[in-house]
C-alpha atoms as a PDB file:
ATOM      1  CA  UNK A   1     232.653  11.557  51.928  1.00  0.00           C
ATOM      2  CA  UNK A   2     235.468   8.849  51.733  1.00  0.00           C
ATOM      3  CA  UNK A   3     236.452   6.478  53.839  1.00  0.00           C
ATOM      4  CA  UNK A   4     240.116   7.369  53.665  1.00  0.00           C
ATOM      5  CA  UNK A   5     238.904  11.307  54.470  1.00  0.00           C
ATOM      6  CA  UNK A   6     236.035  10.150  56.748  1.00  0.00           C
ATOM      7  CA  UNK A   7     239.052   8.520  58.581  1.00  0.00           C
ATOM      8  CA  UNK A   8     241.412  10.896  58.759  1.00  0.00           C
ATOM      9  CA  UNK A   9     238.735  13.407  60.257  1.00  0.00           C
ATOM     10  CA  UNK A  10     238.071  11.226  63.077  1.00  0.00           C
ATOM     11  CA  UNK A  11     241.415  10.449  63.857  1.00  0.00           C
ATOM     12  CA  UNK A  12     241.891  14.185  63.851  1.00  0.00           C
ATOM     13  CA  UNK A  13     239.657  14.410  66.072  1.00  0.00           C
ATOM     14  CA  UNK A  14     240.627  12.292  68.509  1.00  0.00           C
ATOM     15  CA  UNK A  15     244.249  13.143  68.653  1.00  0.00           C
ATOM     16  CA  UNK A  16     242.713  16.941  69.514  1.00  0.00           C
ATOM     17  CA  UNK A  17     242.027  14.900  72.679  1.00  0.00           C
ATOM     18  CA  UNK A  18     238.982  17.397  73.504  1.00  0.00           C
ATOM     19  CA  UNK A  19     236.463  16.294  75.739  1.00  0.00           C
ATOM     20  CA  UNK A  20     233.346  17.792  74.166  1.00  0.00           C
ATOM     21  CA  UNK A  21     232.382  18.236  70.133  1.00  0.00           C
ATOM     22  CA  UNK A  22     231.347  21.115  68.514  1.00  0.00           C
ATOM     23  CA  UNK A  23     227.877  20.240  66.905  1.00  0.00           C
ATOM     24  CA  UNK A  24     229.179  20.747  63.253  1.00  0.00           C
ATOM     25  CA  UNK A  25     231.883  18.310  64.194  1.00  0.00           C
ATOM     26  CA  UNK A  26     229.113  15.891  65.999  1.00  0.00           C
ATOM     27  CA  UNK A  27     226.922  16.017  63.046  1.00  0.00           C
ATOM     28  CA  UNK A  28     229.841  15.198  60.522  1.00  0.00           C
ATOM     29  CA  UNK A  29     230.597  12.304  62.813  1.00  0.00           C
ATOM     30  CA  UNK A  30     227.167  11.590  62.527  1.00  0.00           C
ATOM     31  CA  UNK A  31     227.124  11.689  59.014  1.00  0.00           C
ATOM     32  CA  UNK A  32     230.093   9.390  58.766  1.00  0.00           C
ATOM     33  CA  UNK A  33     228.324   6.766  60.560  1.00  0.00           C
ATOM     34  CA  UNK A  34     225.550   6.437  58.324  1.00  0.00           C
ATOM     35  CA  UNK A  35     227.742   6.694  55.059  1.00  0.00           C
ATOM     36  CA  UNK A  36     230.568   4.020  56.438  1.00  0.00           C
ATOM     37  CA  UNK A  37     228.972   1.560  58.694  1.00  0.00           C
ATOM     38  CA  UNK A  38     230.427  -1.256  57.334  1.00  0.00           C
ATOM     39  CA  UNK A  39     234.034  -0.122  57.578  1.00  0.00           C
ATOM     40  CA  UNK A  40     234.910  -1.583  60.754  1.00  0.00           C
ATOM     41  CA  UNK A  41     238.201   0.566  61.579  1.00  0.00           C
ATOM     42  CA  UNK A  42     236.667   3.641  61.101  1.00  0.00           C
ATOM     43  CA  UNK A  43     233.596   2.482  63.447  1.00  0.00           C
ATOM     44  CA  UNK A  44     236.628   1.845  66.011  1.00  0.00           C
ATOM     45  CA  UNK A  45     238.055   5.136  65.626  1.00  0.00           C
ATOM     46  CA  UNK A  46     234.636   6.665  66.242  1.00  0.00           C
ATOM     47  CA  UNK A  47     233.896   4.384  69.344  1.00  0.00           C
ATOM     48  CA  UNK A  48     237.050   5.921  70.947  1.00  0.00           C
ATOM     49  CA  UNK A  49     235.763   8.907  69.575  1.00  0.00           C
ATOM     50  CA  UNK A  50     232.584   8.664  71.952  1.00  0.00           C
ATOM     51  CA  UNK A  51     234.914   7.513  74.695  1.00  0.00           C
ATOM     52  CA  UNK A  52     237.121  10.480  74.856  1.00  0.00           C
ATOM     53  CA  UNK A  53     234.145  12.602  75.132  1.00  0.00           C
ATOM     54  CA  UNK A  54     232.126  10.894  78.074  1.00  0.00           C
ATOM     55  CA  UNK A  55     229.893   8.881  75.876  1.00  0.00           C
ATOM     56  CA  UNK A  56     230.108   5.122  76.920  1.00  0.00           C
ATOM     57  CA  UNK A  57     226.949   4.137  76.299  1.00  0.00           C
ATOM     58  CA  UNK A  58     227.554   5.059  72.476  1.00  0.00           C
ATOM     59  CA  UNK A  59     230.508   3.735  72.647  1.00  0.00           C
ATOM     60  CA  UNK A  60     229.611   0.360  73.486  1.00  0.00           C
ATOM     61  CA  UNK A  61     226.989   0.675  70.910  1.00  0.00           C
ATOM     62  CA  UNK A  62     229.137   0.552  68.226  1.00  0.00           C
ATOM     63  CA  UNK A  63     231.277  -2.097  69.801  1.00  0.00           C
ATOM     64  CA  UNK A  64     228.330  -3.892  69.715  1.00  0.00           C
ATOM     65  CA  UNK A  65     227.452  -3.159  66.399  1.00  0.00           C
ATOM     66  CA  UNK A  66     231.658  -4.216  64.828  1.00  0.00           C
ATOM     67  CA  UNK A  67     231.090  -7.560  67.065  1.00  0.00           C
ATOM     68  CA  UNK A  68     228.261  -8.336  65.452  1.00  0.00           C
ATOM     69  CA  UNK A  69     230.099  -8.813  62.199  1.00  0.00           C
ATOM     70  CA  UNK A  70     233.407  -9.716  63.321  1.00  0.00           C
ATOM     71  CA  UNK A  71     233.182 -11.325  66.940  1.00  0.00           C
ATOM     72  CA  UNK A  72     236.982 -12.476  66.507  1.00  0.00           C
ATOM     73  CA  UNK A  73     238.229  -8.850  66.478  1.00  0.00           C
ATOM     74  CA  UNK A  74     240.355  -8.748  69.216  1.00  0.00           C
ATOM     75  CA  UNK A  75     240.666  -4.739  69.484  1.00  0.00           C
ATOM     76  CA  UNK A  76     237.070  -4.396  69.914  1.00  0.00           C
ATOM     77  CA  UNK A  77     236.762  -6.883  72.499  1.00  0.00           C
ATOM     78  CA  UNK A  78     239.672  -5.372  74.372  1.00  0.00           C
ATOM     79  CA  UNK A  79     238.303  -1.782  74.026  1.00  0.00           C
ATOM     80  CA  UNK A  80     234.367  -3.203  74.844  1.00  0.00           C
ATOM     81  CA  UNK A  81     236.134  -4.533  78.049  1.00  0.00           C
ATOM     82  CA  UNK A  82     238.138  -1.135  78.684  1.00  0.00           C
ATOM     83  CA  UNK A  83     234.278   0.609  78.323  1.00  0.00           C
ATOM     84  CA  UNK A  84     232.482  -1.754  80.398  1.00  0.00           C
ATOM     85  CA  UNK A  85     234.609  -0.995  82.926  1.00  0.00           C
ATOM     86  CA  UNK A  86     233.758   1.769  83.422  1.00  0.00           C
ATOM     87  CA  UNK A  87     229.990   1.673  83.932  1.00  0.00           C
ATOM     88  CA  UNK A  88     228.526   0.783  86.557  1.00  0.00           C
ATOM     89  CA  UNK A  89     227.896  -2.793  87.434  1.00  0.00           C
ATOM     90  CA  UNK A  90     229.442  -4.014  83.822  1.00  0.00           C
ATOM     91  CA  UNK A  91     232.712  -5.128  85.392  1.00  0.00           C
ATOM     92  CA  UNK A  92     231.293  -8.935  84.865  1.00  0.00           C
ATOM     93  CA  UNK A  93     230.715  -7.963  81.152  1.00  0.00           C
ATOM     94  CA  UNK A  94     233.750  -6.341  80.830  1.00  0.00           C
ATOM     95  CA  UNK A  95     235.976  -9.465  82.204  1.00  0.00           C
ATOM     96  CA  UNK A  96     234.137 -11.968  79.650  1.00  0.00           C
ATOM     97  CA  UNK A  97     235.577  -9.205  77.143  1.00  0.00           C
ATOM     98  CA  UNK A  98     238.906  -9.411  78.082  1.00  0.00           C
ATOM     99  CA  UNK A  99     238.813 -12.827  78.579  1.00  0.00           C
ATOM    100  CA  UNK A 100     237.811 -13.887  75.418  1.00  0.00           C
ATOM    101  CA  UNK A 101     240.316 -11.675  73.346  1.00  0.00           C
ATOM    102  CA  UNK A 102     242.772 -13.021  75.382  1.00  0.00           C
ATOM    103  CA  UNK A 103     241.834 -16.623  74.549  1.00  0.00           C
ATOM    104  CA  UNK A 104     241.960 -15.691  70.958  1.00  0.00           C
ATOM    105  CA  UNK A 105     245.163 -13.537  71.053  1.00  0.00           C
ATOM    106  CA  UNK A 106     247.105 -15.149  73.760  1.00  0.00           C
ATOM    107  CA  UNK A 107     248.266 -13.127  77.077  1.00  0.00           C
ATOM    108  CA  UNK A 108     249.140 -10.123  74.822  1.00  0.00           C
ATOM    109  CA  UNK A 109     250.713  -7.343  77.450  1.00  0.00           C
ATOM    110  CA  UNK A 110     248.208  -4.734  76.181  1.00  0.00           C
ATOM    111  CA  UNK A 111     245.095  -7.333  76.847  1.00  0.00           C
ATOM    112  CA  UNK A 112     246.677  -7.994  80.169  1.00  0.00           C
ATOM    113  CA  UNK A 113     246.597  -4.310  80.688  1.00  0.00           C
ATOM    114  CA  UNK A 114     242.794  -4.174  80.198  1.00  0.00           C
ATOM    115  CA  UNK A 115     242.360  -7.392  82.358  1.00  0.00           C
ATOM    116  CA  UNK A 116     244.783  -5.601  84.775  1.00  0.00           C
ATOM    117  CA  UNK A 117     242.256  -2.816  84.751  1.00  0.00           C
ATOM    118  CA  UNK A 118     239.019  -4.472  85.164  1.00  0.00           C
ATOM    119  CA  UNK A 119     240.112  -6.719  88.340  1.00  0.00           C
ATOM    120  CA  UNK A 120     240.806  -2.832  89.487  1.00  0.00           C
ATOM    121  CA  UNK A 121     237.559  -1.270  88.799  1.00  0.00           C
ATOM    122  CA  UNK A 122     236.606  -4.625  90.235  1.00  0.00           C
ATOM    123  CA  UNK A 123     238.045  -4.142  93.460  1.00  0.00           C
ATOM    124  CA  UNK A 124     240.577  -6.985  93.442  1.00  0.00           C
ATOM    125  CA  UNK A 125     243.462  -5.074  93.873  1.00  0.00           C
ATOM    126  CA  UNK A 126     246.399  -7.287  94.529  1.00  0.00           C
ATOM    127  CA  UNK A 127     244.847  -9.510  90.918  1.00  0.00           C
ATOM    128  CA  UNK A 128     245.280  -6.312  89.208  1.00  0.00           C
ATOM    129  CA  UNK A 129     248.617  -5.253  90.590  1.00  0.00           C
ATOM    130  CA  UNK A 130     250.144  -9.149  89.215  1.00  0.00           C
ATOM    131  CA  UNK A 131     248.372  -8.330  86.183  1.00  0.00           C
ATOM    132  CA  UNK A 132     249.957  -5.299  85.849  1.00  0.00           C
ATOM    133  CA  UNK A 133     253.770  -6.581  86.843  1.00  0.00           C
ATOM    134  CA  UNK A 134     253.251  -9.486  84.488  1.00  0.00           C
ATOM    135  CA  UNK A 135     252.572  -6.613  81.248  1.00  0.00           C
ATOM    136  CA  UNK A 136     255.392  -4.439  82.675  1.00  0.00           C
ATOM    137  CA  UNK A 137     257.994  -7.247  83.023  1.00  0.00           C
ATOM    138  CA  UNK A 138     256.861  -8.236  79.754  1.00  0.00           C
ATOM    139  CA  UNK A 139     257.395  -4.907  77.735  1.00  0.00           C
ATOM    140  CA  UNK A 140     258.434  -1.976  80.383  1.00  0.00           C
ATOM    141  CA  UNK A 141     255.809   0.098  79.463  1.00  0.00           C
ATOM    142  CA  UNK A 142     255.689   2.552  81.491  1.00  0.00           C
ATOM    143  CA  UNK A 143     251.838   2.852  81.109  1.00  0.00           C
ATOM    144  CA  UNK A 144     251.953  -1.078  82.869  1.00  0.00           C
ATOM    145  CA  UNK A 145     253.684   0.402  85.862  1.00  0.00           C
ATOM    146  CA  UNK A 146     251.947   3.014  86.493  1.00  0.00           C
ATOM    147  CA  UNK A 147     248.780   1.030  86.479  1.00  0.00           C
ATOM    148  CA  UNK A 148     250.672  -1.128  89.108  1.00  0.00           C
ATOM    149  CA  UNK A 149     251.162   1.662  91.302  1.00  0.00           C
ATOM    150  CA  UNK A 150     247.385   2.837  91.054  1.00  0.00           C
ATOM    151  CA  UNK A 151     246.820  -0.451  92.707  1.00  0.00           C
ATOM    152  CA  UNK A 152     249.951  -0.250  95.549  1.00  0.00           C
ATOM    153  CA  UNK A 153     248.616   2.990  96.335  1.00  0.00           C
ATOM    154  CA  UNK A 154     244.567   1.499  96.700  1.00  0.00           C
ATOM    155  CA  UNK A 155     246.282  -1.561  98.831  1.00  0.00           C
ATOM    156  CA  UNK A 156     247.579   1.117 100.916  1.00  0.00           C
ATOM    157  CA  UNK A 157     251.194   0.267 100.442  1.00  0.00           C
ATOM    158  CA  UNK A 158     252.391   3.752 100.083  1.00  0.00           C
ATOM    159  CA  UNK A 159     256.511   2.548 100.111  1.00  0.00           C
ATOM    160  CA  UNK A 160     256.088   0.065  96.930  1.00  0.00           C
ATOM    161  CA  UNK A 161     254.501   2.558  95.475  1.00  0.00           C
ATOM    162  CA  UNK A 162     256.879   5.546  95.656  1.00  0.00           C
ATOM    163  CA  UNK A 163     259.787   3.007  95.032  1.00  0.00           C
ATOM    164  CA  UNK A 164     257.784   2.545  91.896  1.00  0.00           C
ATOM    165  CA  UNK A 165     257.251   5.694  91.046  1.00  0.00           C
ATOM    166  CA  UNK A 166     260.992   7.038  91.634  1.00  0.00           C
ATOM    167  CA  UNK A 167     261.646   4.240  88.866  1.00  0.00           C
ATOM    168  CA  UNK A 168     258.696   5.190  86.316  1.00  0.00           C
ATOM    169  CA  UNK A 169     259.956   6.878  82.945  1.00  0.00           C
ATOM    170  CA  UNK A 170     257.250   9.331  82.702  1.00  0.00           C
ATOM    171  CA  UNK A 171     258.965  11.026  79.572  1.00  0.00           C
ATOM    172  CA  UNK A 172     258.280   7.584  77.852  1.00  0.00           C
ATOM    173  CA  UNK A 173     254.431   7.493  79.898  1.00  0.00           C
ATOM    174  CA  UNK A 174     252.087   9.008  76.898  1.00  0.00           C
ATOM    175  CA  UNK A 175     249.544  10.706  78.616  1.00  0.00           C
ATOM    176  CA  UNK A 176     247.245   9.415  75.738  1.00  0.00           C
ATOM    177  CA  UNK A 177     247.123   5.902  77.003  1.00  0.00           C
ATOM    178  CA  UNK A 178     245.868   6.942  79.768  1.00  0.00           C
ATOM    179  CA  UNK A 179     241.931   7.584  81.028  1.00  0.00           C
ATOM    180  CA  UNK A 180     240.932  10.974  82.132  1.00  0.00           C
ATOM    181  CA  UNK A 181     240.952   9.859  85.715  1.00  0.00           C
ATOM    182  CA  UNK A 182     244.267   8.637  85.263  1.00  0.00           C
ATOM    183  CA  UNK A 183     245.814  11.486  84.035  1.00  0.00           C
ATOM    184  CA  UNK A 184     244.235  13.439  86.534  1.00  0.00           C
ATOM    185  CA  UNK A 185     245.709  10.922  89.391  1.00  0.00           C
ATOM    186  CA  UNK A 186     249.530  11.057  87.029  1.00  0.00           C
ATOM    187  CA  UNK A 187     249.445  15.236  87.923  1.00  0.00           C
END
């Protein structure tokens, strides 16, 4: 029933990395919204919670609900943008996200990531793949290049890419930084 516990269950739950809940677990969850909705970090932890397991819509919800009492926290907007991405015809949404965190933080590598990723669900390929070179050269995050070479490969430039990919560290690539789609596209 504390927030300390309520947070360590959730947290447990997404490391798990399970795509689907077990309805005692979805209740507790649940359960822990009602009792905790002021405690922004846990709301965080069970918006990523809702992401991991298909649920945008109430992920974005609860987004909505953190921004409404702290509309300076940059982790939501960056995670709102990641989410908006996503759905369908929220790209525009998703980019005034980004955007803003980034005015407020600064061209952070990991907010450059997101942007990186919206131009890509976008469409704009070649934005995203400076996006993502400009986060990479910035940190060597393996996670930034392989982003990059989502977008050679879309651009159709199949020899930049597997130059690329002969020089990405995938021991250092954590799978968990990655969307399902992505790690699906890393096999």
């Amino acid at each position: 029933g504390d927030a300390n516990s309520a947070t360590l269950f959730v947290s447990g739950l997404n490391r798990l990395g399970e795509t689907t809940l077990s309805e005692e677990h979805e209740q507790i969850v649940n359960q822990i919204l009602m009792n905790h909705e002021n405690n922004l970090e846990l709301l965080e932890n069970v918006a990523t919670l809702r992401l991991q397991h298909q649920d945008s819509d109430g992920a974005v919800a609860i987004f909505n609900r953190i921004l409404k009492v702290d509309p300076l926290r940059i982790r939501t907007l960056n995670n709102m943008a990641m989410t908006l991405a996503e759905l369908p015809g929220r790209t525009g949404d998703a980019m005034k996200s980004v955007d803003r965190a980034i005015k407020l933080a600064g061209e952070d590598p990991e907010l450059l990531d997101t942007k990186g990723f919206v131009l890509m669900k976008s469409g704009d390929m070649s934005a995203a793949e400076k996006i993502f070179r400009q986060a990479f050269d910035a940190t060597q995050e393996p996670r930034f290049q392989f982003h990059e070479i989502l977008t050679l490969l879309a651009q159709e430039k199949e020899e930049e890419a597997k130059k690329s990919f002969s020089s990405l560290d995938v021991k250092r690539l954590n799978p968990a930084g990655l969307t399902l789609a992505e790690r699906k596209q890393l096999e």
